[in-house]
Protein backbone atom coordinates (compact mmCIF):
# COMPACT_ATOMS: atom_id res chain seq x y z
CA UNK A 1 18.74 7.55 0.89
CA UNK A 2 22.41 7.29 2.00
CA UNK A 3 21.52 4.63 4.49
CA UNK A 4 19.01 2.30 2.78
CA UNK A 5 22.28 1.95 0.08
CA UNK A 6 25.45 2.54 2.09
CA UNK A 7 26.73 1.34 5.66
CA UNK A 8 27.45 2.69 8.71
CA UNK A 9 30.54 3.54 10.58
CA UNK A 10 30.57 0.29 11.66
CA UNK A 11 30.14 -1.62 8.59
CA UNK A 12 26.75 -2.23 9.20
CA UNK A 13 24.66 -2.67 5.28
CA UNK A 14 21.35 -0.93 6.06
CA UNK A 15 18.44 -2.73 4.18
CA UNK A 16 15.57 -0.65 5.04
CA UNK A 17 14.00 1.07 2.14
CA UNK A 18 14.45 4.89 2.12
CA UNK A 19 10.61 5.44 2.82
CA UNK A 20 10.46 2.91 5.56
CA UNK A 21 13.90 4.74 7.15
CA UNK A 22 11.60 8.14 7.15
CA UNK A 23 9.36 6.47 8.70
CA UNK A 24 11.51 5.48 11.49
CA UNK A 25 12.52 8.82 11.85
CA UNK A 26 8.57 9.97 12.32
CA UNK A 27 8.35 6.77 14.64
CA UNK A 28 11.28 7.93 17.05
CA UNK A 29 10.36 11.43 16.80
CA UNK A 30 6.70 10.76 17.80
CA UNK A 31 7.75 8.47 20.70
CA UNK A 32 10.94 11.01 21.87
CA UNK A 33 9.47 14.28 20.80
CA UNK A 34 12.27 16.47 22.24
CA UNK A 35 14.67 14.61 19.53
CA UNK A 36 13.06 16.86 17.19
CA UNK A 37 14.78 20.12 18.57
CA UNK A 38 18.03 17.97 17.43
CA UNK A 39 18.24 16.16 14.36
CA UNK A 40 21.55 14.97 14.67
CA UNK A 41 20.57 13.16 18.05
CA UNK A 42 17.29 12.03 16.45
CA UNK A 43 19.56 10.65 13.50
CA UNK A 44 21.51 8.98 15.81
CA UNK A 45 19.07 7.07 17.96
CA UNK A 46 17.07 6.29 15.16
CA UNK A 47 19.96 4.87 13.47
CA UNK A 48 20.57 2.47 16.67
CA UNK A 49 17.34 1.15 15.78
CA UNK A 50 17.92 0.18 12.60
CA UNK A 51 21.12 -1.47 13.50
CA UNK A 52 19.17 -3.12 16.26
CA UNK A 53 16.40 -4.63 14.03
CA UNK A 54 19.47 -5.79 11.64
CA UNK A 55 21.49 -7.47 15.16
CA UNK A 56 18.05 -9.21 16.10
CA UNK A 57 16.03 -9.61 12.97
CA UNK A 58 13.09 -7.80 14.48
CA UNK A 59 11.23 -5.36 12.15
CA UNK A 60 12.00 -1.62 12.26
CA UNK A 61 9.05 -0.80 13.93
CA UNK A 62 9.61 -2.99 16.92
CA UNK A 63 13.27 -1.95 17.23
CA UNK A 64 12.00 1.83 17.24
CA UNK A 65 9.97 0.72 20.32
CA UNK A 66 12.05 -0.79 22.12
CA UNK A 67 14.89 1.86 21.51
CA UNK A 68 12.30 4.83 22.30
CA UNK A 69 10.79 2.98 25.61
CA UNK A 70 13.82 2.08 27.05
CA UNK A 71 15.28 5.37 26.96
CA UNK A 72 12.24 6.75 28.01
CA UNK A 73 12.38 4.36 31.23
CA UNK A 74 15.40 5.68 32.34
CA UNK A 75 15.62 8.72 31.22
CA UNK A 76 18.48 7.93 29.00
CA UNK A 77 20.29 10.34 26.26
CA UNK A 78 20.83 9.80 22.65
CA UNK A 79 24.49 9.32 23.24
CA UNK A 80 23.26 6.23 25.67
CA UNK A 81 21.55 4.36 22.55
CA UNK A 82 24.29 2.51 21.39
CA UNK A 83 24.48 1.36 25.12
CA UNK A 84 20.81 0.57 24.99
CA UNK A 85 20.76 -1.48 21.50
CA UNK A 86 24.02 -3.99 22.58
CA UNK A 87 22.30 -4.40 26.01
CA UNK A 88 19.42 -5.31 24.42
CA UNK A 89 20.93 -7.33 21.78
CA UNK A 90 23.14 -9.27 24.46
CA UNK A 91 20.48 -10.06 26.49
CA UNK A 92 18.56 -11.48 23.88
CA UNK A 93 21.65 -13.68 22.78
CA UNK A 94 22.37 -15.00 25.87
CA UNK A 95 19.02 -15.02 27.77
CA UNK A 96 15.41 -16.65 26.55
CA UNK A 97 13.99 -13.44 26.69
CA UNK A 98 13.87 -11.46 23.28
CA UNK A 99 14.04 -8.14 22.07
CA UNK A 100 10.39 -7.81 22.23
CA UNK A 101 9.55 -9.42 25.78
CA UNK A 102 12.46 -6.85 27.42
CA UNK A 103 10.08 -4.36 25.57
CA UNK A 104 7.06 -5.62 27.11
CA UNK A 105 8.78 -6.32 30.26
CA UNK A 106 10.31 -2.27 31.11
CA UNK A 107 6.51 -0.91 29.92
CA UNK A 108 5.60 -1.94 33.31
CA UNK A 109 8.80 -2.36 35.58
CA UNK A 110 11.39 0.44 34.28
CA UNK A 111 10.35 3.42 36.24
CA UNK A 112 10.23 1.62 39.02
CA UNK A 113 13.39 0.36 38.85
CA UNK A 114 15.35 3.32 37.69
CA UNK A 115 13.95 4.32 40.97
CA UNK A 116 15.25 1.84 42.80
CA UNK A 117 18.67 2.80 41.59
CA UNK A 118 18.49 -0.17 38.84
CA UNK A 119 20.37 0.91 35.55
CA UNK A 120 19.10 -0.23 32.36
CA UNK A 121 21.59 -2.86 31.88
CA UNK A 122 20.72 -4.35 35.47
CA UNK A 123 17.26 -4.56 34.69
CA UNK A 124 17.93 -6.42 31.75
CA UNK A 125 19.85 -8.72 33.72
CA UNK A 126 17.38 -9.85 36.21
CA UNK A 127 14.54 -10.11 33.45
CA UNK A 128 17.12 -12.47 31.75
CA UNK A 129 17.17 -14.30 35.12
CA UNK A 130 13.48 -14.98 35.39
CA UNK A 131 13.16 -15.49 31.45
CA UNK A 132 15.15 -18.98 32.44
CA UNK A 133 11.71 -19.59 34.59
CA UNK A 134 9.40 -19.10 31.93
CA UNK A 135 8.52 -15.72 33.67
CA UNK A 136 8.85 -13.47 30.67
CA UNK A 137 7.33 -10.40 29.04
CA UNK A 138 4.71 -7.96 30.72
CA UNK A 139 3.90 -10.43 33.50
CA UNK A 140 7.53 -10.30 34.37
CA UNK A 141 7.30 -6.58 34.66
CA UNK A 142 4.80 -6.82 36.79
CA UNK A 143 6.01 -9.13 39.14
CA UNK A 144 9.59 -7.64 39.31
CA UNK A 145 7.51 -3.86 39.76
CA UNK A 146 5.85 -5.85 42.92
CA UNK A 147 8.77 -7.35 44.25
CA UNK A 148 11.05 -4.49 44.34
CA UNK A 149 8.63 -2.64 46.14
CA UNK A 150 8.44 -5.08 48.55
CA UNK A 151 12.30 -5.80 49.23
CA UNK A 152 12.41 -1.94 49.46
CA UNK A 153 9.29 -1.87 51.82
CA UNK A 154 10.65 -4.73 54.09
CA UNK A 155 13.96 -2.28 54.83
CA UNK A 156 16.20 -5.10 52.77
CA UNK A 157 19.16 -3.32 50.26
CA UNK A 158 20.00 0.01 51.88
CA UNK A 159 23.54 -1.36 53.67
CA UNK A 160 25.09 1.62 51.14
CA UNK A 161 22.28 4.15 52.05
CA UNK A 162 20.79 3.47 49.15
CA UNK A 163 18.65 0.79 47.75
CA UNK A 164 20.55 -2.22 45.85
CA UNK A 165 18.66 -4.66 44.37
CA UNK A 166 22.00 -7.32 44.67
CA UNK A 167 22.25 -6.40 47.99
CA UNK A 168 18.89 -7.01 48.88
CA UNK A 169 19.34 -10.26 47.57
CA UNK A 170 21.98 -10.91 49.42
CA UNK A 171 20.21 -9.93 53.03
CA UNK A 172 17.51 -12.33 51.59
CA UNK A 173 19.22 -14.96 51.52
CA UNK A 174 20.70 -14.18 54.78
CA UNK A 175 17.83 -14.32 56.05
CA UNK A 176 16.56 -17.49 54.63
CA UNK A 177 19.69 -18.97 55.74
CA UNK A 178 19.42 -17.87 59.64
CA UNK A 179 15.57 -19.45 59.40
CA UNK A 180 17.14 -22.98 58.99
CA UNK A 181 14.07 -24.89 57.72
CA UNK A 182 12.42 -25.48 54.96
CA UNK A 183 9.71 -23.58 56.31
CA UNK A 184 11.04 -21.00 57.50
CA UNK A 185 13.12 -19.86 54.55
CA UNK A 186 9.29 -20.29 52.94
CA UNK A 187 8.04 -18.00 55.69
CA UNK A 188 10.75 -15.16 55.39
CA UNK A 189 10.12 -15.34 51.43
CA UNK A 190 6.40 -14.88 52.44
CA UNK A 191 6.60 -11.89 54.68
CA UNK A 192 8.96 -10.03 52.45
CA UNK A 193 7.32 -10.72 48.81
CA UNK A 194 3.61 -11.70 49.91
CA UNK A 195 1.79 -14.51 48.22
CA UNK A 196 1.41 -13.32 45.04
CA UNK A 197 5.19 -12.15 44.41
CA UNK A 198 6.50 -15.04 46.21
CA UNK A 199 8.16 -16.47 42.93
CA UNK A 200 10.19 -13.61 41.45
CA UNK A 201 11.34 -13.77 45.40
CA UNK A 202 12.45 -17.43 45.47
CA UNK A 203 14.24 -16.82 41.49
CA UNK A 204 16.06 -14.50 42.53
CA UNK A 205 17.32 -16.37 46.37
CA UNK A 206 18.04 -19.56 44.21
CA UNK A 207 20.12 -18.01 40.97
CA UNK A 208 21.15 -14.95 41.92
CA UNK A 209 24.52 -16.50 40.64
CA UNK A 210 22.86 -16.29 36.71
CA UNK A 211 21.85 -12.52 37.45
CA UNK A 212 25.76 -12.02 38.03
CA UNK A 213 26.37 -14.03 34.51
CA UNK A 214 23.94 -11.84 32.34
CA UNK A 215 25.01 -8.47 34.56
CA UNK A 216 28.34 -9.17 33.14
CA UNK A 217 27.57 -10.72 29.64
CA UNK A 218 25.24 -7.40 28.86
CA UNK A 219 27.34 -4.45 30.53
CA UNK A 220 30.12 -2.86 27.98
CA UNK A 221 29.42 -4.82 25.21
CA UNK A 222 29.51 -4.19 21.30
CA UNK A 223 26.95 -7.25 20.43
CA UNK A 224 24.15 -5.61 18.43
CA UNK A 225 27.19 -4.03 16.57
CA UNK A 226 28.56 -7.38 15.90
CA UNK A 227 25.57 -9.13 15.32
CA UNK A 228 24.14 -6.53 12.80
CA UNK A 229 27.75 -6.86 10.75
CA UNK A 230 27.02 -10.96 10.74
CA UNK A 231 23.56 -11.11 9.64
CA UNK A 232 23.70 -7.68 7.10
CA UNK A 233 27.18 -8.92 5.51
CA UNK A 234 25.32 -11.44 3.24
CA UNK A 235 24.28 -11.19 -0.68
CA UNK A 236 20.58 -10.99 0.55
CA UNK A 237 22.07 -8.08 2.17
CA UNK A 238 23.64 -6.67 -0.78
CA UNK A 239 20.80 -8.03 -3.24
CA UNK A 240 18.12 -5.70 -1.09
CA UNK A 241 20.42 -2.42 -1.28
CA UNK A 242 20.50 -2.96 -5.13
CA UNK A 243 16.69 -3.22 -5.02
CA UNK A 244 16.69 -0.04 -2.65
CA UNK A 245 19.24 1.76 -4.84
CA UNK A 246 16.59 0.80 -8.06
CA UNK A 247 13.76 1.81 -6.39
CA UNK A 248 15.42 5.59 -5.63
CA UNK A 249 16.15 5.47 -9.67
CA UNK A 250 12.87 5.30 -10.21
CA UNK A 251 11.62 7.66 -8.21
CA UNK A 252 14.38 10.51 -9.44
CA UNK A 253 13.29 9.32 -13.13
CA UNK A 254 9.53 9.60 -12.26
CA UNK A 255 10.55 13.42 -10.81
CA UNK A 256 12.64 13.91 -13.81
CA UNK A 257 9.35 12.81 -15.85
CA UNK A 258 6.73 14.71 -13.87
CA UNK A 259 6.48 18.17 -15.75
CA UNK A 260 6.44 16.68 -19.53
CA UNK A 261 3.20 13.52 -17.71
CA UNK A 262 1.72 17.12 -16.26
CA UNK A 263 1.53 19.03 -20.25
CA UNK A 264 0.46 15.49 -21.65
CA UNK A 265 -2.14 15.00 -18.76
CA UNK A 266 -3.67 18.32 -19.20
CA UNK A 267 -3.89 18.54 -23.13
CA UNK A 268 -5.59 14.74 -22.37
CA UNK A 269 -7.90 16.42 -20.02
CA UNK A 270 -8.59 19.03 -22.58
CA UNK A 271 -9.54 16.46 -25.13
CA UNK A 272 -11.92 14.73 -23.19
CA UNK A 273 -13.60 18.11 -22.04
CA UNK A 274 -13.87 18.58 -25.97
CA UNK A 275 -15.24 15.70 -26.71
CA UNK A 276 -17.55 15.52 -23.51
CA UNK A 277 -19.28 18.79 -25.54
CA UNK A 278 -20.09 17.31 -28.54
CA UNK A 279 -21.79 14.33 -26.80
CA UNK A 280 -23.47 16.67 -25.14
CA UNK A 281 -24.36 19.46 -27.96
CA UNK A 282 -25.65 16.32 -29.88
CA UNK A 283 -27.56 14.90 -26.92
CA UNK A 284 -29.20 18.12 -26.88
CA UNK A 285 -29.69 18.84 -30.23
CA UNK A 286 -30.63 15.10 -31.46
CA UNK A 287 -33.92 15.72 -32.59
CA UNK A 288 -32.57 18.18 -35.18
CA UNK A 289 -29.39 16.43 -36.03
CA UNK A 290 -31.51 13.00 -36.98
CA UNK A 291 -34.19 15.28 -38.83
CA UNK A 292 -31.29 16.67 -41.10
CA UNK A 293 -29.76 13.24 -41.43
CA UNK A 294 -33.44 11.72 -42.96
CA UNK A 295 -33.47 14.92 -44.73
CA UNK A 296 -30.11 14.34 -46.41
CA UNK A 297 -30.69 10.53 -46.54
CA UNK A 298 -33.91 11.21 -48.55
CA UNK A 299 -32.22 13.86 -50.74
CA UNK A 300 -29.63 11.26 -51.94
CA UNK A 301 -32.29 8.86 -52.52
CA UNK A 302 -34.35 11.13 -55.27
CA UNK A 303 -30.71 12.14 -56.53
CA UNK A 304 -30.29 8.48 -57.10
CA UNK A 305 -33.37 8.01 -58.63
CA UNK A 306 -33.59 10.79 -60.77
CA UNK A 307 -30.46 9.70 -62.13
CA UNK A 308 -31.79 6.17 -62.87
CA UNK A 309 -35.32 8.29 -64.39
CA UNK A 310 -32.49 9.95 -66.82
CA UNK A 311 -31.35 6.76 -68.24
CA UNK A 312 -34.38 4.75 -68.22
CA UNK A 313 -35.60 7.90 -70.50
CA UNK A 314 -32.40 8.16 -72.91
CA UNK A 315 -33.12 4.03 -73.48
CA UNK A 316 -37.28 4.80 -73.85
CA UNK A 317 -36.52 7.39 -76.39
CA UNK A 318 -34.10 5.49 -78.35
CA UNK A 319 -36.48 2.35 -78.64
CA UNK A 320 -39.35 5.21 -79.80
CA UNK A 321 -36.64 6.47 -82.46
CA UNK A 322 -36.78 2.89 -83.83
CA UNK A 323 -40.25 2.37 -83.41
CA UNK A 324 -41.26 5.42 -85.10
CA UNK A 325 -38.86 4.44 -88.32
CA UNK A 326 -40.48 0.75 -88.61
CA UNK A 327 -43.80 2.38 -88.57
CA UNK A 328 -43.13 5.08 -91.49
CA UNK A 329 -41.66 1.96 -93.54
CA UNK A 330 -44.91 0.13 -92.66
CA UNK A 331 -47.33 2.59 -93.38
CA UNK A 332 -45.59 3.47 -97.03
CA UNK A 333 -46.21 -0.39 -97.73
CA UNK A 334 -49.79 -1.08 -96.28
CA UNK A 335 -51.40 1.96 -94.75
CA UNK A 336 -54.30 -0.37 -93.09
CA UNK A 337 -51.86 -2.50 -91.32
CA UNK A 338 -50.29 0.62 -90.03
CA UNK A 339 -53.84 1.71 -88.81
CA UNK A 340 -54.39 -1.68 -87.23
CA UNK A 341 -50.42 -1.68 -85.99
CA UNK A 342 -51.14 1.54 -84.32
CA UNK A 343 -54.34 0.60 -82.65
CA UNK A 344 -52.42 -2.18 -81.34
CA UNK A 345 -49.60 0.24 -79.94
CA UNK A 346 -51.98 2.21 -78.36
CA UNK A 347 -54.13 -0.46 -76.60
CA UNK A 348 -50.59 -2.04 -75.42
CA UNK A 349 -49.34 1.05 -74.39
CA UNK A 350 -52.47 2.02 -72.63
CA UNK A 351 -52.07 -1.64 -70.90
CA UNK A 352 -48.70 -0.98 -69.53
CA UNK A 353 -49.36 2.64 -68.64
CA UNK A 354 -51.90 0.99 -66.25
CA UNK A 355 -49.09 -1.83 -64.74
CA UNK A 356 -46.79 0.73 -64.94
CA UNK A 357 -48.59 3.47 -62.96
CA UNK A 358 -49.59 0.59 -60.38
CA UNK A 359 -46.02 -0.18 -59.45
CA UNK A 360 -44.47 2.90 -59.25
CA UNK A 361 -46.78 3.69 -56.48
CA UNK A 362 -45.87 0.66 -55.29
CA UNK A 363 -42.27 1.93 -55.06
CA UNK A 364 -43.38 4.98 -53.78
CA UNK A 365 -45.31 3.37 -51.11
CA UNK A 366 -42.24 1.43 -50.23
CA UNK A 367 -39.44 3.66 -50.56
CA UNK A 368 -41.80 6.16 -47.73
CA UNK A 369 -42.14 3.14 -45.20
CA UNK A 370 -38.29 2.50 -45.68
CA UNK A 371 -37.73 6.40 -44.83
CA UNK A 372 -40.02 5.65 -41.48
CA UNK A 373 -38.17 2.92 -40.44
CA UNK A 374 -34.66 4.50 -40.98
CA UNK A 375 -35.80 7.56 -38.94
CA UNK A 376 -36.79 5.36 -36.28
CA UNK A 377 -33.48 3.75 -36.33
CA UNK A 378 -31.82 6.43 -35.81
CA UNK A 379 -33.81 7.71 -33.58
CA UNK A 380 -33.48 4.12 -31.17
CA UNK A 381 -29.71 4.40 -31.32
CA UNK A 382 -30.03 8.02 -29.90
């Protein structure tokens, strides 16, 4: 957290999210495992990679590989890592190879040529040399792998007792020189390097004067230091250590948070188990629940109706009570038109008893097919 929102002894802003810095850490550790005895040296080296990926705007990941392989190369030391990031970082500034064909380039040359008594830095120089010669990356490896076995198989670089790859080039060119012609340098450059290495053999005879420049320009240098304090020392700089510093906010808030979201979450989940039983008490019990809901439904209808029954009586009683009055006036005035009023009430009462007893089984008829078809409703829907 420090780092992805501070800077470094050197002044160096960090941008690298706190996540993506743990993850360097797992990176270096899985690719230097005995750093993990030491987490002070594992801090350390990983912390040259990050300044590395700042000095040569590569992404962390790559940085962490090329830090981790060329250490592992030659056998280098966490204290040798800010020596392996400014090599690196020079090299790439002053050279046309990058960060990531050096990388490349040591996968398949650097044991060799800490073997051949090459340091680090050296190696870096002559890869810069054939970089100018498009020869760059793994297939530079390769070739420079070839060639120094060859120089050291032809007897060429041991003047000190030990093998020197400047001194080699040196009795090379010696060589060439002492064949005078044109084909004869070719044929010394031939026996020594073979066909197929032939060109690392003639890059090196012809500019061994630009290994010397990028032997010097990458050898005690501070320039991933410097570089990482130009490019980091810049409001997008600044701008992404806010957003780092925001993001680690969050995350305290959201740890802050987590026990009250836990009680909420789990009296949620006990709601929903709640209400997951009664969808499944009714789902099991539908057939009775919609039985007692027509049951109900029908009671409420006859309620309804009786009610109406109640005041359609009250108003049939009252219109009797006046009936029953005009017809004791009428028969104390004319008794036969009383007889001949009632037989007339009777044969219209009988007439509407009929009509009337014809639609109320009507109703009845219709009020049990609505009752059907509301049960079957119900019973759709469930």
């Amino acid at each position: 957290k420090e780092l992805s929102t501070g800077t470094t002894e050197s002044g160096i802003r960090i941008t690298n999210s706190a996540v993506d810095i743990v993850e360097g850490f797992k990176l270096m550790g899985s690719a230097r495992p005995e750093l993990l005895e030491n987490k002070e040296a594992l801090a350390q080296v990983t912390e040259a990679a990050l300044v590395l990926s700042a000095a040569a705007t590569i992404d962390m990941q790559s940085a962490v590989t090329a830090v981790a392989a060329s250490m592992n190369q030659f056998n280098l030391t966490a204290e040798d890592s800010n020596m392996v990031i400014n090599a690196l970082a020079a090299g790439s500034l002053k050279g046309s190879a990058e960060v990531a064909d050096l990388t490349e380039a040591f996968a398949n040359v650097g044991t060799v040529a800490n073997y051949s008594n090459m340091s680090m830095e050296d190696t870096v120089a002559v890869l810069e040399t054939l970089a100018e010669k498009q020869l760059k990356g793994a297939e530079a490896g390769t070739q420079l792998r070839s060639s120094l076995i060859s120089m050291k198989a032809a007897g060429i670089g041991y003047q000190s007792g030990v093998f020197n790859m400047r001194d080699a080039v040196d009795e090379l060119r010696k060589k060439m020189d002492e064949a005078g012609s044109a084909q004869g340098r070719d044929n010394v450059l031939i026996e020594i390097f073979g066909k197929r290495n032939i060109t690392v053999g003639t890059i090196l005879a012809e500019n061994i004067e630009r290994y010397d420049y990028f032997a010097e320009a990458v050898r005690g240098t501070n320039s991933a230091i410097e570089q990482a304090n130009v490019n980091t020392n810049t409001n997008a700089a600044k701008l992404a250590q806010a957003k780092n510093r925001a993001h680690e906010v969050a995350i305290e808030l959201g740890e802050k948070l987590a026990p009250a979201m836990t009680t909420v979450t789990g009296w949620g989940t006990k709601m929903l188990k709640v209400i997951s039983g009664i969808i499944d008490f009714f789902i099991k019990y539908r057939a009775t629940i919609i039985s007692v809901a027509a049951a109900v439904a029908t009671y409420q209808i006859i309620v309804n109706g009786l009610t109406l029954a109640k005041k359609a009586y009250a108003i049939a009683a009252n219109i009797a009570r006046i009936a029953t009055e005009g017809f004791n006036k009428a028969m104390s005035k004319n008794i036969w038109g009383a007889i001949a009023a009632g037989i007339a009430l009777v044969v219209t009462y009988l007439i509407q008893y009929v009509d009337r007893t014809k639609q109320a089984s009507g109703y009845i008829g219709e009020f049990v097919k609505q009752l059907g078809e509301q049960k079957y409703a119900l019973e759709q829907d469930f």
